[in-house]
C-alpha atoms as a PDB file:
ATOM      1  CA  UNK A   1      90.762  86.394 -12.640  1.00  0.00           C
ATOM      2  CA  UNK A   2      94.104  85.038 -11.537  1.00  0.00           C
ATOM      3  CA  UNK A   3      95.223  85.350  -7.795  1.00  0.00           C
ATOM      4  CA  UNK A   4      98.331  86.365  -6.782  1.00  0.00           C
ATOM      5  CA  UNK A   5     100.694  85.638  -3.592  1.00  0.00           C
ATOM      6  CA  UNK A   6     101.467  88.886  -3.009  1.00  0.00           C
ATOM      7  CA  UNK A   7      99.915  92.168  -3.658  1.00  0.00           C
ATOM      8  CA  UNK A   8     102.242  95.228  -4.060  1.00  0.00           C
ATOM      9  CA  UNK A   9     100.939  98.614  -4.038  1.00  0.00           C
ATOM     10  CA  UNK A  10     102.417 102.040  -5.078  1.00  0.00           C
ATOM     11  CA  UNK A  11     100.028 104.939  -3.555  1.00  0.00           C
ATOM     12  CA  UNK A  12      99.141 108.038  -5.302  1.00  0.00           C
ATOM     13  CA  UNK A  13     102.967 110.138  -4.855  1.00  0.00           C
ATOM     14  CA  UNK A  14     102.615 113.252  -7.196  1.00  0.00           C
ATOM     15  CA  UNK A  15      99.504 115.616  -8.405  1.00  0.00           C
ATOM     16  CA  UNK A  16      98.004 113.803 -10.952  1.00  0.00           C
ATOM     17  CA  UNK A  17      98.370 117.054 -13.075  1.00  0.00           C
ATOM     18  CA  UNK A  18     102.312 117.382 -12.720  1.00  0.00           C
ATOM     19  CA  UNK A  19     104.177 116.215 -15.348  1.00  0.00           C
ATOM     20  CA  UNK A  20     106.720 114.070 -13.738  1.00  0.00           C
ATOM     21  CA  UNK A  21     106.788 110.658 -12.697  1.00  0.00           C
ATOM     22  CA  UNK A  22     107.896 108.530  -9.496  1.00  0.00           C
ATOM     23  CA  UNK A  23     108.674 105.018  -9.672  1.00  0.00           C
ATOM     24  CA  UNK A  24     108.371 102.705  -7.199  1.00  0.00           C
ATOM     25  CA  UNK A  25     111.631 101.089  -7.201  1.00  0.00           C
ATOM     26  CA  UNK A  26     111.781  99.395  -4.113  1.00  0.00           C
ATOM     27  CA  UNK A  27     108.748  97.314  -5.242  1.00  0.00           C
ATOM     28  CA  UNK A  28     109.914  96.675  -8.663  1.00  0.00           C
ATOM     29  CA  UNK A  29     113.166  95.467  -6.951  1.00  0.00           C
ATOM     30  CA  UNK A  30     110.743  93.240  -4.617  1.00  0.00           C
ATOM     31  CA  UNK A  31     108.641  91.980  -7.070  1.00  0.00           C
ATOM     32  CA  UNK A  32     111.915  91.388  -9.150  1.00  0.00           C
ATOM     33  CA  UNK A  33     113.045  88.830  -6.281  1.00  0.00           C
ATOM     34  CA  UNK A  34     109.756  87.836  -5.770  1.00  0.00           C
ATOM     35  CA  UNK A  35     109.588  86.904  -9.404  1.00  0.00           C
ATOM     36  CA  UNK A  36     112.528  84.909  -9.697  1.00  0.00           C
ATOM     37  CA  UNK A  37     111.670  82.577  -6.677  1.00  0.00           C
ATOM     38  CA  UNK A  38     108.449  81.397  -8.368  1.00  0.00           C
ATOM     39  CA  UNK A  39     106.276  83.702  -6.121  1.00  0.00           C
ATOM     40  CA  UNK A  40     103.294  85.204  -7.627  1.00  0.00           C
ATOM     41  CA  UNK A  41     102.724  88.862  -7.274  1.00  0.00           C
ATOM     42  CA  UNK A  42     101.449  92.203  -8.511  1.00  0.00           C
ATOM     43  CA  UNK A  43     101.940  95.601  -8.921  1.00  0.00           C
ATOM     44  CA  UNK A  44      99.601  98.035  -8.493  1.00  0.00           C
ATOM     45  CA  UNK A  45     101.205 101.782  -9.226  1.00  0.00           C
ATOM     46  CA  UNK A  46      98.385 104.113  -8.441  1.00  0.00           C
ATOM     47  CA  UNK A  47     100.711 106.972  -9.385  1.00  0.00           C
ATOM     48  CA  UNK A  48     100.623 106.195 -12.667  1.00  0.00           C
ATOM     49  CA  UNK A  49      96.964 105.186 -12.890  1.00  0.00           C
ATOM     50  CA  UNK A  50      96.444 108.883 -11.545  1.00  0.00           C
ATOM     51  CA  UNK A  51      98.311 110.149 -14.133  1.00  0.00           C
ATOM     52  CA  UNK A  52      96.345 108.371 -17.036  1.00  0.00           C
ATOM     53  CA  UNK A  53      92.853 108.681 -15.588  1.00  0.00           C
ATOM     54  CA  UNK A  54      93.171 112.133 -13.454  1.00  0.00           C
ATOM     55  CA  UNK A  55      91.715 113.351 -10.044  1.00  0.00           C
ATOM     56  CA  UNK A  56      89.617 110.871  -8.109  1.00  0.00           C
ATOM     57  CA  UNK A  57      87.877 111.760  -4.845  1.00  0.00           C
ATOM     58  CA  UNK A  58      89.210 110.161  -1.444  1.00  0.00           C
ATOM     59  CA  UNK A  59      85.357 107.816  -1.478  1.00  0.00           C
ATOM     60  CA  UNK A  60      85.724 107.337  -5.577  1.00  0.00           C
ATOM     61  CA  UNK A  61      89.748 106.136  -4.591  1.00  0.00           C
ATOM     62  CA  UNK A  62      88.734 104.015  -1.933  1.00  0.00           C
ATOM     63  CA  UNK A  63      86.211 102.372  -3.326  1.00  0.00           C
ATOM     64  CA  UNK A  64      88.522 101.656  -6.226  1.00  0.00           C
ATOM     65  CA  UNK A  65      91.182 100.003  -3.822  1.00  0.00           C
ATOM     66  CA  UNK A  66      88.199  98.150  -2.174  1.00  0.00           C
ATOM     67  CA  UNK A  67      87.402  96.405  -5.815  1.00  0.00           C
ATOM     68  CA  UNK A  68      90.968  95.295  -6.705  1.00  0.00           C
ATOM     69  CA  UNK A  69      91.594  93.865  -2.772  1.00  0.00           C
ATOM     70  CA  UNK A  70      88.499  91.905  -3.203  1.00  0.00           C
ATOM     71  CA  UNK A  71      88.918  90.763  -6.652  1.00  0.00           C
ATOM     72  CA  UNK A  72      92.606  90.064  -6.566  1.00  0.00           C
ATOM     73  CA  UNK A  73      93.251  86.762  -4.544  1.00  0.00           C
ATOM     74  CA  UNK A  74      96.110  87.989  -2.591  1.00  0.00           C
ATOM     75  CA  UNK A  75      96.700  87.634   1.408  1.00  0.00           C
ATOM     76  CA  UNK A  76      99.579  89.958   1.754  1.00  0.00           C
ATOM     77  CA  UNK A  77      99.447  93.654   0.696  1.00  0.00           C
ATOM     78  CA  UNK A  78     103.138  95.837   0.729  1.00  0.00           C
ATOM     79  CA  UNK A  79     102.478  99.206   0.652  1.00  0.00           C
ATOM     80  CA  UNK A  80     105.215 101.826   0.116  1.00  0.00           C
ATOM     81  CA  UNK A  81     105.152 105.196   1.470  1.00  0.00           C
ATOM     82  CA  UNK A  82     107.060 108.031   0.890  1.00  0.00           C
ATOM     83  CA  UNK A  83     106.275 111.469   3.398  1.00  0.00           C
ATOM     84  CA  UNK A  84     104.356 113.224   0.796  1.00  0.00           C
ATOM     85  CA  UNK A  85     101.385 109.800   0.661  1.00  0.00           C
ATOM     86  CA  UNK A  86     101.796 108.999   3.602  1.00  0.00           C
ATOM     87  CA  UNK A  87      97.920 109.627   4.664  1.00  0.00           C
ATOM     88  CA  UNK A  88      97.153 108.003   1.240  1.00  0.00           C
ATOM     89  CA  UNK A  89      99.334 104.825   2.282  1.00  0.00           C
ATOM     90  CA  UNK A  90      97.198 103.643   5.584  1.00  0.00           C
ATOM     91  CA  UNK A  91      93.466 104.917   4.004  1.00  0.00           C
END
């Protein structure tokens, strides 16, 4: 598996049910800069996983996270938060 400088991470922001989608812009932005000054990095946009695979308990959704921080190499995490994940941003 490859590692990567940086590690960002979009928490779950809508019901995974809703129809709608949020995207993380700020990090897309980041990893944009990031990107263009050879830094490796990530994105990890569990909104839209949520959408694709459904509702996943708090445990089954940490244990998840735990997984990918492990297996992924990086030392530096950015997490974005918006009011409504805010809980879900500092599990």
């Amino acid at each position: 598996m490859q590692s990567f400088d940086i590690c960002l991470i979009n928490p779950p922001t809508t019901d995974p049910f809703e129809q709608s989608s949020y995207f993380p812009m700020a990090l897309l932005t980041l990893a944009g800069v990031l990107k263009n000054n050879q830094v490796s990095t990530q994105l990890w946009d569990f909104d839209l996983f949520f959408k694709k695979k459904g509702d996943l308990s708090e445990k089954e959704f940490r244990k998840l996270l735990r997984c990918g921080v492990d297996a992924c190499g990086s030392k530096i995490f950015a997490i974005s938060s918006i009011c409504s994940n805010f809980p879900m941003a500092i599990w």
